[in-house]
C-alpha atoms as a PDB file:
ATOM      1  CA  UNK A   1      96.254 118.976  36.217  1.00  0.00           C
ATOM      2  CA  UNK A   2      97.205 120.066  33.393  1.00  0.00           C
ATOM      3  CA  UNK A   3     100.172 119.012  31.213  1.00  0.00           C
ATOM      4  CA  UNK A   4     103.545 120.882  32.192  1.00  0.00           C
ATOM      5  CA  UNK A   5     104.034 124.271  30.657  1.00  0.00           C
ATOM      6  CA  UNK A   6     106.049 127.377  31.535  1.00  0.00           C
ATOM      7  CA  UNK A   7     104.530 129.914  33.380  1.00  0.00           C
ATOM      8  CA  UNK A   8     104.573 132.322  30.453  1.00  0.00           C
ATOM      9  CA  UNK A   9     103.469 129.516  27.686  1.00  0.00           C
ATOM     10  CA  UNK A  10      99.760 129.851  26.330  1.00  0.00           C
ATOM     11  CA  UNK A  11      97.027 127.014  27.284  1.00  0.00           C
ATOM     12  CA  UNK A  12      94.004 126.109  26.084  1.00  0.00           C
ATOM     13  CA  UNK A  13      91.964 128.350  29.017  1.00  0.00           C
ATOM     14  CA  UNK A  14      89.994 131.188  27.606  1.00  0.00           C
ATOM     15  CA  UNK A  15      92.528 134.330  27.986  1.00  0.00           C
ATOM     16  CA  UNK A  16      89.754 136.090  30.325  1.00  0.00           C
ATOM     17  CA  UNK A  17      89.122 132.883  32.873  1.00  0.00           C
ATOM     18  CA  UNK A  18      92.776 132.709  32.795  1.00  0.00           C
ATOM     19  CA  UNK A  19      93.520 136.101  34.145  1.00  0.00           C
ATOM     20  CA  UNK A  20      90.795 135.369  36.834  1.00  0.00           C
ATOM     21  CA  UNK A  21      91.991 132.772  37.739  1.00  0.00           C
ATOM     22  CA  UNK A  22      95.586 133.374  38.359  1.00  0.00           C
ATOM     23  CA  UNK A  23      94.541 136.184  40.838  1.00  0.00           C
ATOM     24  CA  UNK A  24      92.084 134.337  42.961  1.00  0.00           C
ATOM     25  CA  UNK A  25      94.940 131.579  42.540  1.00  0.00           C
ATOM     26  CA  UNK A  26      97.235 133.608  43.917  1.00  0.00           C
ATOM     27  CA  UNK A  27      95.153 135.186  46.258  1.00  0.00           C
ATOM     28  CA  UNK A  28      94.410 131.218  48.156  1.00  0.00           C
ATOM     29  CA  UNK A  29      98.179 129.970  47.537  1.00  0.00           C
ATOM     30  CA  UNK A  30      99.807 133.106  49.315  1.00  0.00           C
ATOM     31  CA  UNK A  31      97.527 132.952  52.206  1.00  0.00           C
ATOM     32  CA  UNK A  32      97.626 129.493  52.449  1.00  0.00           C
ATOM     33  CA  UNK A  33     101.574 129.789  52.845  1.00  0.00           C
ATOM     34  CA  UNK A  34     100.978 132.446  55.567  1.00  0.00           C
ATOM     35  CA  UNK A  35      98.763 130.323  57.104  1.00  0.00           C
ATOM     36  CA  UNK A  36     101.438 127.522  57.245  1.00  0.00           C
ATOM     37  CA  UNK A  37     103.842 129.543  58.966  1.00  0.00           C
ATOM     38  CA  UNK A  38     101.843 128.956  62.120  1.00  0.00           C
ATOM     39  CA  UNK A  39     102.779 125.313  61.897  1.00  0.00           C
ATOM     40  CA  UNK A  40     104.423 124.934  65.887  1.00  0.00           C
ATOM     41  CA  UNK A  41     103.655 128.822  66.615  1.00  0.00           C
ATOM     42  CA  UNK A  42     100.048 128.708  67.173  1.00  0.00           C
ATOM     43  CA  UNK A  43      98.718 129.722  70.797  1.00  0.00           C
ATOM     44  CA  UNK A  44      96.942 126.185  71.501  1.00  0.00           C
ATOM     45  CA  UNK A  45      97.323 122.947  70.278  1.00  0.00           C
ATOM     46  CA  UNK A  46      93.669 123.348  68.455  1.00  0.00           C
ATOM     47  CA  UNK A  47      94.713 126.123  66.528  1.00  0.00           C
ATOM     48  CA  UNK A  48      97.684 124.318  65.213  1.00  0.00           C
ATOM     49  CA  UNK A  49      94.821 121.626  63.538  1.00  0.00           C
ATOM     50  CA  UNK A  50      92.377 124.614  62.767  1.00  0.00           C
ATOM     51  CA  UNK A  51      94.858 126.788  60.364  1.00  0.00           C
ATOM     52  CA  UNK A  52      96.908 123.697  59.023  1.00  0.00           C
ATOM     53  CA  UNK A  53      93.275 122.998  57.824  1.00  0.00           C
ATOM     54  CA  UNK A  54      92.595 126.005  56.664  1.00  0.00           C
ATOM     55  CA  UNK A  55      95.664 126.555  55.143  1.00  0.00           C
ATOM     56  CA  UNK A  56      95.437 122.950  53.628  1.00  0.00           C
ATOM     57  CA  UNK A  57      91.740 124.063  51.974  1.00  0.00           C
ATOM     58  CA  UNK A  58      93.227 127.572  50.486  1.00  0.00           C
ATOM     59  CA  UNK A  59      96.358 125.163  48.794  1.00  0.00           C
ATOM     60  CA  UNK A  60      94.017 122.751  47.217  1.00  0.00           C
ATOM     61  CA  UNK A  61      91.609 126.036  45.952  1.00  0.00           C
ATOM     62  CA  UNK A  62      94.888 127.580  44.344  1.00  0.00           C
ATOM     63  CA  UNK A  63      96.085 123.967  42.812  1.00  0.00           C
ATOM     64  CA  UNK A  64      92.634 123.867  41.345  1.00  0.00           C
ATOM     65  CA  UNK A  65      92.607 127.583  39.755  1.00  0.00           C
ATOM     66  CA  UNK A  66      96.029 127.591  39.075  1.00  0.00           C
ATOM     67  CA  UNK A  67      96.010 124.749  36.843  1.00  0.00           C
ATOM     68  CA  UNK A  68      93.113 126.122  34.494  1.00  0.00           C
ATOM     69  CA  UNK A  69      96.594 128.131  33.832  1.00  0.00           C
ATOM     70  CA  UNK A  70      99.249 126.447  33.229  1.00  0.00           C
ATOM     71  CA  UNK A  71     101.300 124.465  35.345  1.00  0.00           C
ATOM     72  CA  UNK A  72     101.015 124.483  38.964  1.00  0.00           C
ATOM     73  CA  UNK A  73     104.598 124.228  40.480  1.00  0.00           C
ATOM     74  CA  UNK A  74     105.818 126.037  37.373  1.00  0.00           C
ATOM     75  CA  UNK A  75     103.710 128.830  38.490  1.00  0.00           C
ATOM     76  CA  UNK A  76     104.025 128.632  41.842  1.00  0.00           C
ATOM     77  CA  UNK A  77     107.336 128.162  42.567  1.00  0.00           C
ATOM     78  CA  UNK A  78     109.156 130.109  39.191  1.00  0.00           C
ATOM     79  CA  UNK A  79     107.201 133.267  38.547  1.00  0.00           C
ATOM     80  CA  UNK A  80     108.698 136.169  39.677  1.00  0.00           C
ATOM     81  CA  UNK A  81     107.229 139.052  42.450  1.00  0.00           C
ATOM     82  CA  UNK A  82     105.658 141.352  39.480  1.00  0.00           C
ATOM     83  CA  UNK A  83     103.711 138.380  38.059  1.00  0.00           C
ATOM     84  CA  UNK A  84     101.779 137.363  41.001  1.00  0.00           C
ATOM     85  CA  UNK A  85      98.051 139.347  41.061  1.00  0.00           C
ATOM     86  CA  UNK A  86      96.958 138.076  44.182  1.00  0.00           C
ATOM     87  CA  UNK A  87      95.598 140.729  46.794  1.00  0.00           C
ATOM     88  CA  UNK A  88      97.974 142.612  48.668  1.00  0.00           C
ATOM     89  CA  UNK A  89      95.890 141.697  52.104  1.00  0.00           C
ATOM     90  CA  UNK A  90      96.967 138.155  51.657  1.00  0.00           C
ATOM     91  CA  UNK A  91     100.393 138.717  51.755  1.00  0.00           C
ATOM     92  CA  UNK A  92     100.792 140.812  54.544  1.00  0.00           C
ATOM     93  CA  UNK A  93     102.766 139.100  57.405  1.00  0.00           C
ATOM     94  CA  UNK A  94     101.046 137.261  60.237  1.00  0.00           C
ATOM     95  CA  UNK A  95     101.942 139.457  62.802  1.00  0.00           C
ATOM     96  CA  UNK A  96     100.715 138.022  66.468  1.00  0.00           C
ATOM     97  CA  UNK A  97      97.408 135.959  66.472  1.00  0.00           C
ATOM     98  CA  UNK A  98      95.125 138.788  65.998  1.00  0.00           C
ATOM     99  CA  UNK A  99      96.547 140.510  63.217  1.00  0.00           C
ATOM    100  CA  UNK A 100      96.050 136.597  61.663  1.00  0.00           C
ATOM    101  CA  UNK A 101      92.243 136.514  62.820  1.00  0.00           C
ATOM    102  CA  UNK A 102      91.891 140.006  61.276  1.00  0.00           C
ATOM    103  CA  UNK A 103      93.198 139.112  58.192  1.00  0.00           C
ATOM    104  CA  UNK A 104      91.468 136.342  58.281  1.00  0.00           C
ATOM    105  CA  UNK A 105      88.100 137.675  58.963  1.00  0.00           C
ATOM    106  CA  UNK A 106      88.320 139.958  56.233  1.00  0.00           C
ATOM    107  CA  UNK A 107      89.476 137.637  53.552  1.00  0.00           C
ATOM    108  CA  UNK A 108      87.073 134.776  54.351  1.00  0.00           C
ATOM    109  CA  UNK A 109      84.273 137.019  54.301  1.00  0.00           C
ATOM    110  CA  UNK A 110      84.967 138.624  50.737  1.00  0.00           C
ATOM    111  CA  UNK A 111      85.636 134.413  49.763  1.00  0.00           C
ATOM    112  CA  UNK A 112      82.304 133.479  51.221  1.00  0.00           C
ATOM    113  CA  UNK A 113      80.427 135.996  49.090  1.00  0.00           C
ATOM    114  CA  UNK A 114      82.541 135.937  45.759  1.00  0.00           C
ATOM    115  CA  UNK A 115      82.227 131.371  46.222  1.00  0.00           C
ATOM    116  CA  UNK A 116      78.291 131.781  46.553  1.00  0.00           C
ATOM    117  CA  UNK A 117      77.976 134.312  43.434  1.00  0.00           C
ATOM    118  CA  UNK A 118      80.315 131.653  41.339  1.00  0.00           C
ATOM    119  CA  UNK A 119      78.616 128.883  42.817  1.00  0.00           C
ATOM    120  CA  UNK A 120      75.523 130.290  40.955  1.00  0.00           C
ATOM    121  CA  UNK A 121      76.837 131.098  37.603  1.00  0.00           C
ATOM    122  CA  UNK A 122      77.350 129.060  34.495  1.00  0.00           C
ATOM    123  CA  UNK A 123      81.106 129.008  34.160  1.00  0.00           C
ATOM    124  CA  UNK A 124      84.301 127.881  34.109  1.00  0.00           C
ATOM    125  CA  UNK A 125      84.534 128.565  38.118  1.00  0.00           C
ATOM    126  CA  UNK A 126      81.122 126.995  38.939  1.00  0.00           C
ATOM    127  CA  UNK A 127      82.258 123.482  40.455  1.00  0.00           C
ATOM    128  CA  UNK A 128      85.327 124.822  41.654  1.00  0.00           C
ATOM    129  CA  UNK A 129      83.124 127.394  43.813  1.00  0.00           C
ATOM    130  CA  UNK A 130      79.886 124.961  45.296  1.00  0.00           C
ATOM    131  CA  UNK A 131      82.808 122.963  46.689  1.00  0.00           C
ATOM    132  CA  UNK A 132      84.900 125.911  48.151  1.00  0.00           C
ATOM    133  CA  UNK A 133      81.335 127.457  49.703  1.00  0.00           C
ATOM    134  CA  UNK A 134      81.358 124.569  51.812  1.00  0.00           C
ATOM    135  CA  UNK A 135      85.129 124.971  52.631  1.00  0.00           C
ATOM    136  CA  UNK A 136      84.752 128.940  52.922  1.00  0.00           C
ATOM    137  CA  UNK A 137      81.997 128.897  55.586  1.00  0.00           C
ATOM    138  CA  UNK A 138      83.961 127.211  58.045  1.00  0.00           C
ATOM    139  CA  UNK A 139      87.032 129.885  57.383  1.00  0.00           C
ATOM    140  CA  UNK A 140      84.627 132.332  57.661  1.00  0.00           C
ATOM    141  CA  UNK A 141      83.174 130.862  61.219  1.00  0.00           C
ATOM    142  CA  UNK A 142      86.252 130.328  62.444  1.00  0.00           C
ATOM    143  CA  UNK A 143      87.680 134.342  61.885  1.00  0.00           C
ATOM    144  CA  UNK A 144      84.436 135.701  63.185  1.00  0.00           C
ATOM    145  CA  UNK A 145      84.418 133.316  66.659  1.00  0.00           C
ATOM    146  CA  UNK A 146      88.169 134.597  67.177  1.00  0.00           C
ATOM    147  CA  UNK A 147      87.313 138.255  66.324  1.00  0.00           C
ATOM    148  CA  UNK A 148      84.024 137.963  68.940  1.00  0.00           C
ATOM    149  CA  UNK A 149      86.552 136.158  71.431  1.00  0.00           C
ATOM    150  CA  UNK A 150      89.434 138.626  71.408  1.00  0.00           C
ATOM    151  CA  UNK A 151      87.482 142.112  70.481  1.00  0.00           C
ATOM    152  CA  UNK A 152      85.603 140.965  73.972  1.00  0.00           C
ATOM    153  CA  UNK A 153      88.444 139.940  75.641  1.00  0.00           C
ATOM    154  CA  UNK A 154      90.315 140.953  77.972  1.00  0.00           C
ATOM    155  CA  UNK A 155      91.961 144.626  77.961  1.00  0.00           C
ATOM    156  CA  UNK A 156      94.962 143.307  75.688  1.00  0.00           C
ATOM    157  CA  UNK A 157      93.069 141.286  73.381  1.00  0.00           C
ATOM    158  CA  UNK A 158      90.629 144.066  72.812  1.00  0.00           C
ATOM    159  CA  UNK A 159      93.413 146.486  71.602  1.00  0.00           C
ATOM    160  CA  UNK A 160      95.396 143.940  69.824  1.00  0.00           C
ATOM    161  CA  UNK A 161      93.040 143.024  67.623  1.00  0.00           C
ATOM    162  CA  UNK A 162      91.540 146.687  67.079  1.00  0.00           C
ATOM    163  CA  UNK A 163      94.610 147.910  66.198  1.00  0.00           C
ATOM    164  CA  UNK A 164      95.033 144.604  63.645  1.00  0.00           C
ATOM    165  CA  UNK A 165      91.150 145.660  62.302  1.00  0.00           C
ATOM    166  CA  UNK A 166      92.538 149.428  61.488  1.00  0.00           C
ATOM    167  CA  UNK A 167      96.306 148.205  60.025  1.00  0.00           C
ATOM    168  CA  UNK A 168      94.934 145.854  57.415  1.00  0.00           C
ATOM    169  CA  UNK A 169      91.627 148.268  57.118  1.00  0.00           C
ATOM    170  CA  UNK A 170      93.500 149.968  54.086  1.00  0.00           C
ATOM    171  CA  UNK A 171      94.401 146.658  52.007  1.00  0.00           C
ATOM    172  CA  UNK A 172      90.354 146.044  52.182  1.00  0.00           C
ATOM    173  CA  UNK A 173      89.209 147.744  49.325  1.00  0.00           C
ATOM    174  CA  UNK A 174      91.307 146.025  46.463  1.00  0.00           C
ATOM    175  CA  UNK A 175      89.137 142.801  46.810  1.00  0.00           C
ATOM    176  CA  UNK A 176      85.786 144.776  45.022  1.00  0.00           C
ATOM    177  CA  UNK A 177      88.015 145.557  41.976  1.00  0.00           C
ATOM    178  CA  UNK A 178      86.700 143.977  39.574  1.00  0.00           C
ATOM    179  CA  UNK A 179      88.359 140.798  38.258  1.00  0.00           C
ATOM    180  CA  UNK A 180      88.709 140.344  34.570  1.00  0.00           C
ATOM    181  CA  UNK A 181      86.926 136.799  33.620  1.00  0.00           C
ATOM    182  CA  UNK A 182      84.926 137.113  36.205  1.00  0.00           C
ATOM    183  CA  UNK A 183      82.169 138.893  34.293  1.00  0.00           C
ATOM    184  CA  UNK A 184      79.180 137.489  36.385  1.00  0.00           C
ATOM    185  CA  UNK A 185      79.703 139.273  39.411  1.00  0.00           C
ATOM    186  CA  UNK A 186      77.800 141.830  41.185  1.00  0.00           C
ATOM    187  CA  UNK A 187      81.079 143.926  42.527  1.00  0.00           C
ATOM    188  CA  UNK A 188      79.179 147.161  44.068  1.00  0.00           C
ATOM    189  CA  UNK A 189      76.498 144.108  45.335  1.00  0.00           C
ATOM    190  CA  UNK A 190      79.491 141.506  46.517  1.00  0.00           C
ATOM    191  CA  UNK A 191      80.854 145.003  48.140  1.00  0.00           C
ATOM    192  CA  UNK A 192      77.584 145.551  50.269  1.00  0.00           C
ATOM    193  CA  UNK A 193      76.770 142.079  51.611  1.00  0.00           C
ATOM    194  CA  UNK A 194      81.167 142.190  52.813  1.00  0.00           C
ATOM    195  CA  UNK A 195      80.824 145.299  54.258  1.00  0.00           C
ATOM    196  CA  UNK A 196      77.336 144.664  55.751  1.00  0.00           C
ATOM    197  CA  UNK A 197      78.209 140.997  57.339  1.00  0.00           C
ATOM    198  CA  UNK A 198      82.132 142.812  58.807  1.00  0.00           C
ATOM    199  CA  UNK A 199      80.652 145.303  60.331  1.00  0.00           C
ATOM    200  CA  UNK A 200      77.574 143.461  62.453  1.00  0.00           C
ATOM    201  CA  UNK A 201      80.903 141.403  63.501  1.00  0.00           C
ATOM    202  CA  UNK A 202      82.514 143.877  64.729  1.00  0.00           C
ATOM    203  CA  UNK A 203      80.221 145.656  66.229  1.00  0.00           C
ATOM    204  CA  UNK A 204      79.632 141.862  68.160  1.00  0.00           C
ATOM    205  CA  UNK A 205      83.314 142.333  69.569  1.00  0.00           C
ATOM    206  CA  UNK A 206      83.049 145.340  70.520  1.00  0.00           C
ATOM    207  CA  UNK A 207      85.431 146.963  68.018  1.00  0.00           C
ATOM    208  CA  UNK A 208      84.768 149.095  65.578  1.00  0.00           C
ATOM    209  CA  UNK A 209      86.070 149.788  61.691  1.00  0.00           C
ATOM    210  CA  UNK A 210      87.711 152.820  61.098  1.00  0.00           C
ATOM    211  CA  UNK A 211      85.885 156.025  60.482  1.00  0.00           C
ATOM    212  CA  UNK A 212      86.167 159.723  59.461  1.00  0.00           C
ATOM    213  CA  UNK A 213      89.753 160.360  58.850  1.00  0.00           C
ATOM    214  CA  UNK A 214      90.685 156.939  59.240  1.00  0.00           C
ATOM    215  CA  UNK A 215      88.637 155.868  56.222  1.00  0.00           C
ATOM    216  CA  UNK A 216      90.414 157.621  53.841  1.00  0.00           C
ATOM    217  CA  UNK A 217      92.777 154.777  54.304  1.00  0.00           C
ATOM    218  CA  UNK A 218      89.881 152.482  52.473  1.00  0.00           C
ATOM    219  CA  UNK A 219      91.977 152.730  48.711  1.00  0.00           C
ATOM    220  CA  UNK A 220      92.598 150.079  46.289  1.00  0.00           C
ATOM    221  CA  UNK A 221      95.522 148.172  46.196  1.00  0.00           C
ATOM    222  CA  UNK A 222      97.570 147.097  43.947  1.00  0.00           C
ATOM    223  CA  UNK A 223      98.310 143.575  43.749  1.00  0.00           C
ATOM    224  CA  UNK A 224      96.630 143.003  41.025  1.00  0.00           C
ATOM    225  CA  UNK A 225      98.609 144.388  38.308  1.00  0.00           C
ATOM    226  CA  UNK A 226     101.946 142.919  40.021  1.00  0.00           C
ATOM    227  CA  UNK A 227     102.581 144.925  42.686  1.00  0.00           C
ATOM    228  CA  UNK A 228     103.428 144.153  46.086  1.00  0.00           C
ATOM    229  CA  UNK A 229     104.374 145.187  49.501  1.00  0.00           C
ATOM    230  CA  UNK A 230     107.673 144.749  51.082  1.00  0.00           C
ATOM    231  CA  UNK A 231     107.002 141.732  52.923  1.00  0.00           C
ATOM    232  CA  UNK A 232     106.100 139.799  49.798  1.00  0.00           C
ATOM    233  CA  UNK A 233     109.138 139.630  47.782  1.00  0.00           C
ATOM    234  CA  UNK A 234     110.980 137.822  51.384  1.00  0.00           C
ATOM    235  CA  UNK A 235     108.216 135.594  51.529  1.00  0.00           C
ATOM    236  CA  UNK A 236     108.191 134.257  48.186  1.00  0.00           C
ATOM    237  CA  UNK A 237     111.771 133.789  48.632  1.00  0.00           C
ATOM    238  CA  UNK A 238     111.468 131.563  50.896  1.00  0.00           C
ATOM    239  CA  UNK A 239     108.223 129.916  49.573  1.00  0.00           C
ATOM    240  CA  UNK A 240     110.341 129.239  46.435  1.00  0.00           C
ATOM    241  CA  UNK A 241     113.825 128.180  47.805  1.00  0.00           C
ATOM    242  CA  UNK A 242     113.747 124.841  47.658  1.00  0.00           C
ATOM    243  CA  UNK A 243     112.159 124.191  44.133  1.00  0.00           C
ATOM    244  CA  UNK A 244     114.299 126.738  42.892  1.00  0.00           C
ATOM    245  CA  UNK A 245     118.115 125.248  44.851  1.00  0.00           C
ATOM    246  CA  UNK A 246     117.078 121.865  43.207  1.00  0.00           C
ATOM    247  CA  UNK A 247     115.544 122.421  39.319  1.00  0.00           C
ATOM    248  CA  UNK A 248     113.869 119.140  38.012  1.00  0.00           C
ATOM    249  CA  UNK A 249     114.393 117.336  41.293  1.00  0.00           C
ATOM    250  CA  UNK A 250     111.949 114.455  41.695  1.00  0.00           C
ATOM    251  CA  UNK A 251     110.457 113.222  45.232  1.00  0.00           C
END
């Protein structure tokens, strides 16, 4: 870690890497939050151990990235809603299981192929990324075994989970914007092998991605330059509460 700063105070990080990695920051510390919100809510008792773990990987990804920033708690816990730049996908609420899986799948997938791409360059991300491959294939697994499970389901689980693949369909195409410091990537490329691997997993379940009208929805976010969803600003409030009630509190 680094030594304390404010969130706002400049650090030795190259401007560039910093701004890249605040958002993917971001990006692993809100889902990881969303994640933990399952804690004594999941469906089986396996689950409970399976996204605490997940959740738990995503945390120590965001510690990691965040502190090539600044801070970590300063920056986790003190920013404000316009100064976070992580996806809006992430943050949208967990809604019942397969909205989560969904969400999930999606996410994990874009991770999986951004990790192996920064796993191969030369940079400041490159040990970061051949440890989080590792991490991210098991997300990754884990979404598309619950999307194959519920798309071929039962009746309910089918259309629960279809109608989670079309609802968070339109948050999908902020994660190919490019990221600023991360200059190595192949976006259109990254965009390909995502859309490519989703689809043959879908197509497994027996569901399928929106088309036609539907795809218009397919627009870039934009949570990257600070700007968020409803839901966001309510869970940040109560992701920051308690650091925030007690300032300079020690544990």
């Amino acid at each position: 870690m680094t030594a304390p700063t404010s969130p706002t105070s400049p650090t030795t990080t190259a401007p560039a890497t910093a701004a890249a990695a605040l958002a993917l920051g971001d990006d692993a510390l809100v889902l990881s939050h969303h994640l933990g919100e399952w804690a004594g809510h999941a469906p089986v008792l396996e689950e409970e151990v399976a996204l605490a773990n997940i959740a738990l990987d995503l945390l120590g990804q965001a510690r990691i990235l965040l502190s090539l920033v600044g801070d970590e708690d300063e920056l986790a816990y003190l920013r404000e809603e316009r100064a976070f730049r992580n996806l809006q996908l992430v943050e949208q609420p967990n809604g019942d299981f397969a909205h989560t899986i969904a969400r999930q799948l999606y996410f994990s997938t874009y991770q999986a192929f951004l990790y192996e791409e920064l796993a191969r360059t030369d940079g400041p991300f490159t040990a970061l990324a051949a440890k989080a491959v590792k991490e991210v294939a098991y997300h990754r697994d884990h979404a598309e075994q619950w999307t194959l499970r519920l798309g071929d389901g039962t009746e309910e689980s089918h259309h629960r989970m279809q109608r989670a693949v079309d609802q968070l369909w339109r948050f999908t195409g902020e994660m190919f914007q490019p990221v600023d410091g991360a200059h190595d990537i192949d976006w259109p490329s990254l965009q390909e092998s995502w859309h490519s691997s989703v689809t043959e997993v879908i197509r497994g379940a027996t569901l399928t991605l929106p088309e036609g009208p539907r795809a218009d929805a397919w627009a870039a976010g934009a949570g990257r330059q600070g700007l968020h969803t409803e839901s966001f600003g309510r869970m940040l409030a109560e992701m920051q509460h308690l650091h925030r009630s007690h300032p300079g509190a020690t544990w």
